[in-house]
Structure formats: structure tokens, C-alpha cells
N, C-alpha and C. Protein backbone atom coordinates (compact mmCIF):
# COMPACT_ATOMS: atom_id res chain seq x y z
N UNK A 1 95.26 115.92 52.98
CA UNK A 1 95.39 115.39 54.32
C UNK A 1 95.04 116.47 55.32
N UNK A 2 93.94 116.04 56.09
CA UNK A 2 94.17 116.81 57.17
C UNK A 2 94.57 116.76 58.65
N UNK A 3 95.37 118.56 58.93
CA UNK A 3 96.16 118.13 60.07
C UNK A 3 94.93 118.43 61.20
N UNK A 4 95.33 118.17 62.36
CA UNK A 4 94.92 118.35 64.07
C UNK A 4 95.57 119.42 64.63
N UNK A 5 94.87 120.01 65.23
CA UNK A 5 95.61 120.87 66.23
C UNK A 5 94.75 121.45 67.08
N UNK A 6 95.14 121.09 68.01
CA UNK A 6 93.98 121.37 69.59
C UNK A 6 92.55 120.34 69.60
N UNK A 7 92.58 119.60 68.85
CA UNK A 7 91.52 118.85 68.93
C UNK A 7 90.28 119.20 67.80
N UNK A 8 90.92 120.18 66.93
CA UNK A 8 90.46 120.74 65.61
C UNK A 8 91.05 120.62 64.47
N UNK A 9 89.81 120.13 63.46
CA UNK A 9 90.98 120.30 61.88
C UNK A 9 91.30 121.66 62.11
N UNK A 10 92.90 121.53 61.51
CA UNK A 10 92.99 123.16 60.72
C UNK A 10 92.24 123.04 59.76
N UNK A 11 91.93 122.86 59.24
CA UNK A 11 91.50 123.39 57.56
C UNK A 11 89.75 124.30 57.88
N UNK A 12 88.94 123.31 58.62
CA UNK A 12 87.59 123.52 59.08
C UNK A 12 87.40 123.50 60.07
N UNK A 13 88.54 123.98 61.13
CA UNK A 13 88.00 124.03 62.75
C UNK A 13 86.98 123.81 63.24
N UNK A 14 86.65 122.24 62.74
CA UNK A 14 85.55 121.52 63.47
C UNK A 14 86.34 120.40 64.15
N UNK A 15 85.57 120.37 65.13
CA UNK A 15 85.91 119.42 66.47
C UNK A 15 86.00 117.75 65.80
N UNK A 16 87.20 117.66 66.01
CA UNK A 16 88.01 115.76 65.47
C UNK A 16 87.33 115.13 66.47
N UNK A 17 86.57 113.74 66.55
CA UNK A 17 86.49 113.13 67.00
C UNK A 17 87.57 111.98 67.36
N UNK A 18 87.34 112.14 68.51
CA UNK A 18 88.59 111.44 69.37
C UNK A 18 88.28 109.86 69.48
N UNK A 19 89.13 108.37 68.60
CA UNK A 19 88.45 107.45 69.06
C UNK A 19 88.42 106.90 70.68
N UNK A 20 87.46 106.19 71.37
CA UNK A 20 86.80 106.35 72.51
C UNK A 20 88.16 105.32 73.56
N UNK A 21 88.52 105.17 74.51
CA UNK A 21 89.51 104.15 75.19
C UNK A 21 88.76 103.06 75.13
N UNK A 22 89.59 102.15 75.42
CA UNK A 22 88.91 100.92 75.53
C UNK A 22 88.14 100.73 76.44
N UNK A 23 88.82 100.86 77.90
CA UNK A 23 88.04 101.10 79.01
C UNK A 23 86.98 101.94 78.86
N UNK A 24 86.76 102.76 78.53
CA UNK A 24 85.12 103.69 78.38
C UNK A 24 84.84 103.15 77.69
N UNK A 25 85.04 102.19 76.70
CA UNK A 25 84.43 101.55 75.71
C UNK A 25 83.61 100.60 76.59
N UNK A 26 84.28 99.29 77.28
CA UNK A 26 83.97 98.70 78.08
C UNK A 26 83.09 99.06 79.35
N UNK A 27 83.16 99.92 79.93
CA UNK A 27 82.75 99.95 81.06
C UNK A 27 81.16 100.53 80.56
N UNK A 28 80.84 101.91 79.08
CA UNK A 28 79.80 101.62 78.83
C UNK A 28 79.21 100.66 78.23
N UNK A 29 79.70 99.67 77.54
CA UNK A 29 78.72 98.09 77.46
C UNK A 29 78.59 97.55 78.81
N UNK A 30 79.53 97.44 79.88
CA UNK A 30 79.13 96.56 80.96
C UNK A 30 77.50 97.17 81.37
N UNK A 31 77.55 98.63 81.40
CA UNK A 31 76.70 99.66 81.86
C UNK A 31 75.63 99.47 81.05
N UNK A 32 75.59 99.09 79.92
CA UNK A 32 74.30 98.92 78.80
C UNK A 32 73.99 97.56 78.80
N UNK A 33 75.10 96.68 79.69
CA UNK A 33 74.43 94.95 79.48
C UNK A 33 73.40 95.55 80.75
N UNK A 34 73.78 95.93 82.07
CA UNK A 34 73.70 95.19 83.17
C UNK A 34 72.14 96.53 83.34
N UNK A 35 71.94 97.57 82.75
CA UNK A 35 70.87 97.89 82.51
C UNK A 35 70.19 97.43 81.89
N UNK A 36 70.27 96.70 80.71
CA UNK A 36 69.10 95.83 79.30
C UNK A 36 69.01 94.96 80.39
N UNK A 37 69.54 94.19 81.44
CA UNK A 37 68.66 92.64 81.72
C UNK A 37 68.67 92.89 83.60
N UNK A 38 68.72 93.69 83.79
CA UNK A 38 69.04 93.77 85.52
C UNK A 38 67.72 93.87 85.75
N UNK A 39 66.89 93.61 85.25
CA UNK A 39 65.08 94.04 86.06
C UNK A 39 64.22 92.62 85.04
N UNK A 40 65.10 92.18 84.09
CA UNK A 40 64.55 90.95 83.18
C UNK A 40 64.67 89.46 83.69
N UNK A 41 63.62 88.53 83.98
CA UNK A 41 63.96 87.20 84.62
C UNK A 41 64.69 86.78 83.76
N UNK A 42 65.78 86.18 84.70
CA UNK A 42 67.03 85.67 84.48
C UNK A 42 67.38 84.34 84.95
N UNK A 43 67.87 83.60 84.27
CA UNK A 43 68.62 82.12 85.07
C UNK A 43 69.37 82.51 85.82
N UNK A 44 70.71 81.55 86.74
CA UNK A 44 71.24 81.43 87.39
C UNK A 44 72.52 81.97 86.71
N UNK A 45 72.80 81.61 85.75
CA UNK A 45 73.90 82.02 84.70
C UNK A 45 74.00 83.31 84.86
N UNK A 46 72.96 83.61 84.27
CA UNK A 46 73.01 85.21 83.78
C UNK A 46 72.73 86.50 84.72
N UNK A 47 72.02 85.43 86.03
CA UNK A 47 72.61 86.58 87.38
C UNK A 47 74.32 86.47 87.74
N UNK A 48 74.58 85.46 87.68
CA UNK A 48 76.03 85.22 88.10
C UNK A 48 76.87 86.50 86.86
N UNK A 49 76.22 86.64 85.46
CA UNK A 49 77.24 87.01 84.24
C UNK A 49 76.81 89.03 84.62
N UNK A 50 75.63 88.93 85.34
CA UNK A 50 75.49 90.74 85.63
C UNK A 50 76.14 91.48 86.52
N UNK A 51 75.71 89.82 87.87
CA UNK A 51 76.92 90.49 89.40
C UNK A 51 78.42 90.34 88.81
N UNK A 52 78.67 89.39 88.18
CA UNK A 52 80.52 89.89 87.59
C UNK A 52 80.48 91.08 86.79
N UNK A 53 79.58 91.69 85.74
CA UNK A 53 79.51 92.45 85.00
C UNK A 53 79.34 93.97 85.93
N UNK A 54 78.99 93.75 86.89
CA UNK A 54 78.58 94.91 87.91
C UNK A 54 79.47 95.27 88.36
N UNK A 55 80.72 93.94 88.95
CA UNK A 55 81.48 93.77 89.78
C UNK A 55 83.24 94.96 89.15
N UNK A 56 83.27 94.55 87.94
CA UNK A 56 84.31 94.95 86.67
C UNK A 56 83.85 96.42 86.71
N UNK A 57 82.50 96.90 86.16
CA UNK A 57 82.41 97.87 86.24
C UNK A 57 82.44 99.00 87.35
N UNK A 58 81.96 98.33 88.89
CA UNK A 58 83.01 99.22 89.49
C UNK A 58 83.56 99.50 89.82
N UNK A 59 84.89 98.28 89.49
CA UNK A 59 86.17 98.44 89.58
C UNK A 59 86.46 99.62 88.37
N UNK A 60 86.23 98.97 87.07
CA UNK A 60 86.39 100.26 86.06
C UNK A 60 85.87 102.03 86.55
N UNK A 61 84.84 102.20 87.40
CA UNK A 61 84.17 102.84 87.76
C UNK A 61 85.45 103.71 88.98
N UNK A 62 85.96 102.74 89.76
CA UNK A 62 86.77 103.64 90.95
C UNK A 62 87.84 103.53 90.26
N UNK A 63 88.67 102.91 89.54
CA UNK A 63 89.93 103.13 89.08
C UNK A 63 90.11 104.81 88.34
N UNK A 64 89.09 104.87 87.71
CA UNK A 64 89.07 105.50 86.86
C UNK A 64 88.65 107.27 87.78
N UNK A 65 89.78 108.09 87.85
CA UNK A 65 89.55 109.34 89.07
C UNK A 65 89.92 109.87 88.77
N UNK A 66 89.98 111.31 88.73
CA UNK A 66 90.86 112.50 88.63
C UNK A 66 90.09 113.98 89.65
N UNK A 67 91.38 114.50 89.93
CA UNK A 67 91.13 115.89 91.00
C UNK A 67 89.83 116.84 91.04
N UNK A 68 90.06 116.37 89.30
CA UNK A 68 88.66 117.54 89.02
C UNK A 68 87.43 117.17 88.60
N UNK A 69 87.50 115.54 89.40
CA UNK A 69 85.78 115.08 89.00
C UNK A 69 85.40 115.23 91.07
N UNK A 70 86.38 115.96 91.57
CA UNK A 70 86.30 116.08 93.01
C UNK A 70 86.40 114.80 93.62
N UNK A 71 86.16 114.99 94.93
CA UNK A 71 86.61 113.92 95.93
C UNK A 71 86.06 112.60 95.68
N UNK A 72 86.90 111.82 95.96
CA UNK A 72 86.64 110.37 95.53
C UNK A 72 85.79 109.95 96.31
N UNK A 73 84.67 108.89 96.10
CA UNK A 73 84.02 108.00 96.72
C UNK A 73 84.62 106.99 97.30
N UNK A 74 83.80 106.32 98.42
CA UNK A 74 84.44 105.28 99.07
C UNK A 74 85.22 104.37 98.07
N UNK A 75 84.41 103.67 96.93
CA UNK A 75 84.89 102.86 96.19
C UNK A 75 86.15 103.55 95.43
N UNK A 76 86.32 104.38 95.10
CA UNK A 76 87.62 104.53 94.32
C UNK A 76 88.27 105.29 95.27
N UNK A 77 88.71 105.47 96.74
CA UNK A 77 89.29 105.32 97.94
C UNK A 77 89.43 103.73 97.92
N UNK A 78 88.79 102.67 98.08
CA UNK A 78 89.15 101.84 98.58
C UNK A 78 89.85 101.21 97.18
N UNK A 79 89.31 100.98 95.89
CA UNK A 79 89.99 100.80 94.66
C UNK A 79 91.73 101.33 94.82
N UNK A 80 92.17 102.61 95.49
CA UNK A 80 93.19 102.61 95.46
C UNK A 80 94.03 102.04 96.86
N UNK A 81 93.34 101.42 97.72
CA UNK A 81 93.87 100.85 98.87
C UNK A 81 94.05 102.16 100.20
N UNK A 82 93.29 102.84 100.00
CA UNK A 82 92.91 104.09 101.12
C UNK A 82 94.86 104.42 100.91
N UNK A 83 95.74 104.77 99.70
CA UNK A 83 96.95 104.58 99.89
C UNK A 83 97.12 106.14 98.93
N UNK A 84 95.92 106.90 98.74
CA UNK A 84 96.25 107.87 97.80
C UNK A 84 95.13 109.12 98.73
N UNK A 85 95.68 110.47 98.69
CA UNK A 85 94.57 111.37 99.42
C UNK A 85 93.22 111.40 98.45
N UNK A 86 92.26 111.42 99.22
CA UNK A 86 90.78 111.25 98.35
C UNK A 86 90.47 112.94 97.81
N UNK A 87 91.50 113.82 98.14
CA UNK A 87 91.23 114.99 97.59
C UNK A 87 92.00 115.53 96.29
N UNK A 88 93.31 114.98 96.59
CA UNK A 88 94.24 115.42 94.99
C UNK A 88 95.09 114.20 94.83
N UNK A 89 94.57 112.82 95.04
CA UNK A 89 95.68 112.27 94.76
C UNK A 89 96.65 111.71 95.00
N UNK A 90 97.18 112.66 95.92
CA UNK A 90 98.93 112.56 96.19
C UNK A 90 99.12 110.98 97.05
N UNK A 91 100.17 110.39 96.87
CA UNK A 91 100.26 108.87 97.72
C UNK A 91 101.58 110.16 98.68
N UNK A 92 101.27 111.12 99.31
CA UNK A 92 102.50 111.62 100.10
C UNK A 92 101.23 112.31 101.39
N UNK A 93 100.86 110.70 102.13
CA UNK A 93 100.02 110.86 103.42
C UNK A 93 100.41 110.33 104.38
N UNK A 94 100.19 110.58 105.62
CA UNK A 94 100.61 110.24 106.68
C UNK A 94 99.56 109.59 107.65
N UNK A 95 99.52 108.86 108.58
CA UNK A 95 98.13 108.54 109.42
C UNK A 95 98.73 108.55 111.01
N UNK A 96 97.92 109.09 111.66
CA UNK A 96 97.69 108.91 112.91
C UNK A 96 97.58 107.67 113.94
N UNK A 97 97.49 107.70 115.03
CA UNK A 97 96.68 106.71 115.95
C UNK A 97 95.67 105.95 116.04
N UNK A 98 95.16 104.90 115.90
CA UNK A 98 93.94 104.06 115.45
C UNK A 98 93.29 104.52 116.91
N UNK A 99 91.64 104.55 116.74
CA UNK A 99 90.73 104.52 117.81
C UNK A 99 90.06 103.35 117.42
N UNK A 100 90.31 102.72 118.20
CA UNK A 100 88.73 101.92 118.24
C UNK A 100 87.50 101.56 118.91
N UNK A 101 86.15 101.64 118.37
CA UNK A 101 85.21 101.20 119.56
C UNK A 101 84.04 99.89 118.40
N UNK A 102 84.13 99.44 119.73
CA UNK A 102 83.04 98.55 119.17
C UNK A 102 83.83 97.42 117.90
N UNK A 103 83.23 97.52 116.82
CA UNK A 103 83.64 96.43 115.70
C UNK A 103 84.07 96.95 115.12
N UNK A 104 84.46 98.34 115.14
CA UNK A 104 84.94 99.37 113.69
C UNK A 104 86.09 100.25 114.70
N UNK A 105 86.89 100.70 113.83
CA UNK A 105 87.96 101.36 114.31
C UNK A 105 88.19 102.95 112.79
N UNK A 106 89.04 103.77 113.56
CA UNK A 106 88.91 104.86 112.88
C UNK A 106 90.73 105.38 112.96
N UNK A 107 91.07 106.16 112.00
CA UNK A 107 92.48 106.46 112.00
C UNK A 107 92.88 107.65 111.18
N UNK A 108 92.87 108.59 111.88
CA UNK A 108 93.46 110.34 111.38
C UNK A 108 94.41 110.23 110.16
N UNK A 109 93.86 110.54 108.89
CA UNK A 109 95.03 110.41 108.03
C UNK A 109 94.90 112.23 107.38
N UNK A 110 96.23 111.95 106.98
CA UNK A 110 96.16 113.89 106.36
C UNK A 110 97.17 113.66 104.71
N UNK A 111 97.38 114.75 104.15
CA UNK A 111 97.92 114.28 103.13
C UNK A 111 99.12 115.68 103.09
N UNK A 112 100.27 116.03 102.75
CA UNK A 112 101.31 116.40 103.02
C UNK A 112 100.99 117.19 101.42
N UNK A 113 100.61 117.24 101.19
CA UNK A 113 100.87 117.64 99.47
C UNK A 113 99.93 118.76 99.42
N UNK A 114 98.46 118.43 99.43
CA UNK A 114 97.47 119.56 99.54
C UNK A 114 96.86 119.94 101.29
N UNK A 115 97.57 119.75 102.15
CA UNK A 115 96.39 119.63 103.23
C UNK A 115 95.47 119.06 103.71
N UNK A 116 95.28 118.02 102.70
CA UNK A 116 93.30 117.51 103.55
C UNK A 116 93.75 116.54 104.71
N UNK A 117 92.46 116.40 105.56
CA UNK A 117 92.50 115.58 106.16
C UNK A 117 91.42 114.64 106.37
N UNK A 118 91.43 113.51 106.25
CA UNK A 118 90.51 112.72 106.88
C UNK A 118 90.41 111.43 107.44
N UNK A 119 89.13 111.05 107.88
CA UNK A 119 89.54 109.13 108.66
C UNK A 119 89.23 108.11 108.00
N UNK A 120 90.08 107.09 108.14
CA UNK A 120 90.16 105.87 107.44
C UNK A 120 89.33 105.00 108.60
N UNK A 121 88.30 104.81 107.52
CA UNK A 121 87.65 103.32 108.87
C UNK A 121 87.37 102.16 108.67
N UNK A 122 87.61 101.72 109.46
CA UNK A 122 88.25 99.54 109.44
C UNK A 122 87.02 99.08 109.93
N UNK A 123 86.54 97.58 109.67
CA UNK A 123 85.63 97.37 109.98
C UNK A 123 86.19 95.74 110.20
N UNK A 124 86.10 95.41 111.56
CA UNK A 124 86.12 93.99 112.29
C UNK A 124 85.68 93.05 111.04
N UNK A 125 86.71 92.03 110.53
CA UNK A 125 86.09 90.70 109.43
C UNK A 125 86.09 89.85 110.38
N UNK A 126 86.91 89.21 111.38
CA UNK A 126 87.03 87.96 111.86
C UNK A 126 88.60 88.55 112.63
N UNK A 127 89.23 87.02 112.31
CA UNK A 127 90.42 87.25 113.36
C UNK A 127 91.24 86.05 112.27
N UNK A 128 93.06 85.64 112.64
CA UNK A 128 93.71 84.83 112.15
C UNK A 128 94.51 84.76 113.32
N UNK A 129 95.07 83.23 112.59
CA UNK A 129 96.46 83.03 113.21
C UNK A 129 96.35 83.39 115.13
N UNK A 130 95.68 82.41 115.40
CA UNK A 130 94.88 81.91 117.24
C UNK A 130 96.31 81.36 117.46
N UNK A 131 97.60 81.85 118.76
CA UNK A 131 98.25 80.80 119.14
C UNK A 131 97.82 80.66 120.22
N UNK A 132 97.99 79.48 121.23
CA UNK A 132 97.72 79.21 122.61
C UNK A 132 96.34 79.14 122.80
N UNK A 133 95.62 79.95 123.81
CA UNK A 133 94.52 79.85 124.01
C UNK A 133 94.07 78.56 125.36
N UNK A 134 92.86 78.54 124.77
CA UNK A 134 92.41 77.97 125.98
C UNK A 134 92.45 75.67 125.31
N UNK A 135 92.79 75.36 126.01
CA UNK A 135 93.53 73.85 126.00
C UNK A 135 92.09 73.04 126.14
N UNK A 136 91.25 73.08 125.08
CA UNK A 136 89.82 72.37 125.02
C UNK A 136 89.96 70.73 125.37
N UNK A 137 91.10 70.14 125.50
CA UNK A 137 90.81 68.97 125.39
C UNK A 137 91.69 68.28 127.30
N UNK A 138 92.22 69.65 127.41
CA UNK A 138 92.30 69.32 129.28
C UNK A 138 91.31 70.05 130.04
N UNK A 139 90.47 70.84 129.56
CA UNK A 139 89.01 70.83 130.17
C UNK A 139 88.09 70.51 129.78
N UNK A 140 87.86 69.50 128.58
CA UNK A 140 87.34 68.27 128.55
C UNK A 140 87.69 67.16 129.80
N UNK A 141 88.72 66.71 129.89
CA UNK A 141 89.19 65.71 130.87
C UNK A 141 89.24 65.99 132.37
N UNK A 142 89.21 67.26 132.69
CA UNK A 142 88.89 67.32 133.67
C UNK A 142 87.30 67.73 134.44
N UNK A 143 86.23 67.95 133.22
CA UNK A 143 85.00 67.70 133.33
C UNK A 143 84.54 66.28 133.24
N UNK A 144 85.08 65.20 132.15
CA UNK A 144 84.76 64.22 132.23
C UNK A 144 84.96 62.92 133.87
N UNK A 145 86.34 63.76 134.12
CA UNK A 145 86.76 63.13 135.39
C UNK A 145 86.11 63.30 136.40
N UNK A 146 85.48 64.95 136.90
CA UNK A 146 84.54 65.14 138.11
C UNK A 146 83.59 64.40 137.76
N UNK A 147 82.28 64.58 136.76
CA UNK A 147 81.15 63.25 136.14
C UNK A 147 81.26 61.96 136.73
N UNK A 148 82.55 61.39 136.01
CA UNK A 148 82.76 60.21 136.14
C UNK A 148 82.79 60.24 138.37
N UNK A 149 83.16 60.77 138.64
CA UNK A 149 84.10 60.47 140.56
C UNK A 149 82.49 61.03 140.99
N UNK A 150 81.82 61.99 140.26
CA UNK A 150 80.42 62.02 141.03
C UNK A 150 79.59 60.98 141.05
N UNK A 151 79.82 60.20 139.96
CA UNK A 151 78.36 59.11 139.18
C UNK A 151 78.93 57.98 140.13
N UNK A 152 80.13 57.85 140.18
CA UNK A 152 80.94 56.72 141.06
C UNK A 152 81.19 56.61 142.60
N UNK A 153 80.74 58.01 143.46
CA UNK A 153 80.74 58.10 144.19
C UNK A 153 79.71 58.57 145.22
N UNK A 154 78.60 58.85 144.22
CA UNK A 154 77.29 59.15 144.44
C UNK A 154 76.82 60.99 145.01
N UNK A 155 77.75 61.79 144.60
CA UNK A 155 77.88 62.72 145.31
C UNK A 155 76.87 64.15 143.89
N UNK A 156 76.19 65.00 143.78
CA UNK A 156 76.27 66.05 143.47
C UNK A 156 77.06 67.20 143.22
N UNK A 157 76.55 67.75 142.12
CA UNK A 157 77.64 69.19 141.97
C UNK A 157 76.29 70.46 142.12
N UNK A 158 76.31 70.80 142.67
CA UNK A 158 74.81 71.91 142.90
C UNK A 158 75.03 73.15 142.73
N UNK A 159 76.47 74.00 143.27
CA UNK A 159 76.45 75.36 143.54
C UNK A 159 78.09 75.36 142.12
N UNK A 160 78.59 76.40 142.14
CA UNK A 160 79.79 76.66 141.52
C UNK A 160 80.78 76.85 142.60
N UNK A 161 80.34 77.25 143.85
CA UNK A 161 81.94 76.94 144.41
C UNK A 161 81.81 75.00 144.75
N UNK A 162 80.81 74.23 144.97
CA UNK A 162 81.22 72.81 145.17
C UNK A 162 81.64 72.55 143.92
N UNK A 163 81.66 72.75 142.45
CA UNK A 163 82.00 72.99 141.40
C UNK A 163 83.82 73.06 141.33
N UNK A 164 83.85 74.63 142.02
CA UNK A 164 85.27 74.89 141.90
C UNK A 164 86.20 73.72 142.59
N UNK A 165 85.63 73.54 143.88
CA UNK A 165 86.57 72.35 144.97
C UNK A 165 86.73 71.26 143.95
N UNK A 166 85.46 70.48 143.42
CA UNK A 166 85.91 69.16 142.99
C UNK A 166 86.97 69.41 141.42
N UNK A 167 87.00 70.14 140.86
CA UNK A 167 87.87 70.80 140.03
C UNK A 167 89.43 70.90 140.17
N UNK A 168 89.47 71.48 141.53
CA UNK A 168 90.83 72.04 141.77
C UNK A 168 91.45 70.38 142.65
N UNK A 169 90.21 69.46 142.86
CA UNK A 169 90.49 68.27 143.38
C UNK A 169 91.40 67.47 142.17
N UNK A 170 90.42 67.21 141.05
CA UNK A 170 90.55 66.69 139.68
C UNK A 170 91.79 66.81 139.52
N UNK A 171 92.12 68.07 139.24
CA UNK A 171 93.36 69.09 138.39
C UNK A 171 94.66 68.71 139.06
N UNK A 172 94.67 68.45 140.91
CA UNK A 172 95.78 68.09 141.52
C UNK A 172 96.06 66.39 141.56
N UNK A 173 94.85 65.79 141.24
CA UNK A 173 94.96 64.63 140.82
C UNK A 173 95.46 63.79 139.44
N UNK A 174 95.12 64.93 138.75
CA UNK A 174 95.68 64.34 137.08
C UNK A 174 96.84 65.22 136.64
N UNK A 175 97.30 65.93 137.65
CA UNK A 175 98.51 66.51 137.73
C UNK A 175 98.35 67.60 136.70
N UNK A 176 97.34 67.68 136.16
CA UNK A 176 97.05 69.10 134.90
C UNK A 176 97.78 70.33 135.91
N UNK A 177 97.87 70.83 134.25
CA UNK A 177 98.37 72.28 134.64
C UNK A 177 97.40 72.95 133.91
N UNK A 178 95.94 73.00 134.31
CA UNK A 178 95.34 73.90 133.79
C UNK A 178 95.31 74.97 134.29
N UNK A 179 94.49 75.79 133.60
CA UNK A 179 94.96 77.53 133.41
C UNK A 179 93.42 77.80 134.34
N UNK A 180 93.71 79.04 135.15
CA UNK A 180 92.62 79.40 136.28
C UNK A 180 91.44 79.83 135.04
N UNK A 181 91.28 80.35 134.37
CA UNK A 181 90.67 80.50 132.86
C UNK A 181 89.93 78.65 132.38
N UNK A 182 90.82 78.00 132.32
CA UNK A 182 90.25 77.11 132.02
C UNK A 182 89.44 76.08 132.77
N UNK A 183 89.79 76.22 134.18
CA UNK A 183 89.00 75.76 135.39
C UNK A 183 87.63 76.37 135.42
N UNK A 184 87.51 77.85 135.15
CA UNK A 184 86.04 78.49 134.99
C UNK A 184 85.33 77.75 134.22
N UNK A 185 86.39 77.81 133.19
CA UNK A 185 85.00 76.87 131.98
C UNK A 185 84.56 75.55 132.84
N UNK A 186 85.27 74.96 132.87
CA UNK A 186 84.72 73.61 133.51
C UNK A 186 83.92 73.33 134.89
N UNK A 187 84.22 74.45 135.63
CA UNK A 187 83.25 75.06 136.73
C UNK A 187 81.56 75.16 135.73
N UNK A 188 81.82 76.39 134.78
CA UNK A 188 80.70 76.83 133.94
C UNK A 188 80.07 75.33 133.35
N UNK A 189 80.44 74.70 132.96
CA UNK A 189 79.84 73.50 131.91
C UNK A 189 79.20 72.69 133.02
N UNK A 190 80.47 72.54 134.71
CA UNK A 190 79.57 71.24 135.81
C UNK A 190 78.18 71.95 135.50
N UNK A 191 78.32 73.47 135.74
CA UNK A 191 77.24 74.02 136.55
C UNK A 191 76.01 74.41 135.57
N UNK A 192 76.31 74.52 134.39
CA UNK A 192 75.16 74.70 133.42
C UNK A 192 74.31 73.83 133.20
């Protein structure tokens, strides 16, 4: 029988082969599918089976980090949820003040363990969860109502302040409580 020690038989201090993880197992087949057919015409299937195969691998790809393959890439920064320092590791970071300009925003983070510092940056998706806002369906009615009292009374809307008057006419007439915000719009729509 032979023993191990340091990653060598004793007997013939030749180097034991180590069997391989699964994950490196995996991640080089994903790496050997998605090279054999990534440049080969493909159905619909089998683009869909490379972008998932792409997709796994670089997740396998950023999960997979350590200190001394140096600083992490975006993807295995963002693989860990920007929640670990991209220089050693440590989840013992702190962040700063958000700046923002434009669609992207930026935020001073440092890490308490080794020193580094750097910025985390956000990038505008959309928006959620709208309360209030602007009341589309009482400046509907109060555009439909000036229309209607012009077509019926034979009168024009030409400028934006004759605009504003018959508006603020409307609004005291149908007893709305619209919002000075929402009178613009309907100013904007007579007048467009």
C-alpha cells in the first residue's frame, strides 16, 4: 500500500494525482462544449443549450476566487453580490455616500480587514412600486370637457394661456381637484 504525504508517494516521491472536483470537472466540459459548437451552425435549441452552457460557466467561472489569483473581476464581484472586498475577500466592508449622475450612480466602499478601497457602480434598470402621481383619467376629463364646450360653443383654443383660462374654467366647474401639474398636461395636449 502506498502512503501520501505532501501530495507525494512516500515510497517514490512522485507527484499523486489528485482526482479533479466536480466543478472543474464541469466547468471544463461546459468550456469544451461551448468551444466545439460556438462558431458551428446551430438550431434554435442548441443556441439556447450554449447561452445556458455559457451562462453556468460563468457563474462557475466567478464563484470560483481566491486572493492569490488577484483581484476579482466584475463578474465574480458581482457573483458575490459586491458583499465581499474584490482584493482579499473579507465580507468586513463598509460603504460611503452614493453619487449620482446621469443613469449610473457610484458609492465609496473600503474594506476594514486589508485596506482597499473602491466604487461600487449601479446602473438605472427602471423604477417600482409608482404611488400617486399624476391622476390620468381627471385630465382626461377635463380635456375632453374644454373640446366638448369649444365644439359646442364655437370658440378656439390657439395660445396656452387661452388654454390655461378655459382649464382652470373646466376644473372649477367639475369641481376637480386637479393638481397645477396636471392642468399643464392638459394645457400641453389643448395646445399640441
Amino acid at each position: 500500500m502506498n502512503r501520501q504525504t505532501d501530495g507525494k508517494n512516500a515510497e517514490s516521491n512522485e507527484p499523486v494525482a489528485r482526482p479533479a472536483k466536480h466543478a472543474d470537472v464541469l466547468a471544463q466540459a461546459l468550456t469544451d462544449l461551448v468551444q466545439a459548437v460556438e462558431f458551428s451552425p446551430l438550431g434554435v435549441g442548441a443556441i439556447k443549450a450554449v447561452a445556458a452552457a455559457k451562462a453556468v460557466l460563468q457563474k462557475q467561472v466567478a464563484s470560483h476566487w481566491s486572493p492569490l489569483s488577484g483581484a476579482m473581476s466584475d463578474e465574480q464581484y458581482i457573483a458575490h453580490r459586491g458583499m465581499a472586498c474584490p482584493s482579499c475577500g473579507s465580507r468586513d466592508i463598509g460603504a460611503g455616500s452614493m453619487e449620482a449622475d446621469g443613469d449610473s450612480a457610484t458609492q465609496d466602499v473600503s474594506c476594514r480587514a486589508c485596506g482597499g478601497g473602491w466604487a461600487d457602480v449601479y446602473k438605472l434598470a427602471g423604477y417600482s412600486d409608482l404611488d400617486g402621481g399624476i391622476d390620468t383619467e381627471a385630465v382626461e376629463a377635463v380635456v375632453i370637457d374644454v373640446r366638448d364646450r369649444a365644439s359646442k360653443y364655437g370658440f378656439s383654443i390657439d395660445t396656452a394661456e387661452q388654454a390655461r383660462e378655459v382649464v382652470a374654467e373646466t376644473c372649477d366647474l367639475l369641481d376637480s381637484s386637479v393638481t397645477e401639474r396636471e392642468r399643464e398636461i392638459a394645457v400641453n395636449e389643448l395646445t399640441s
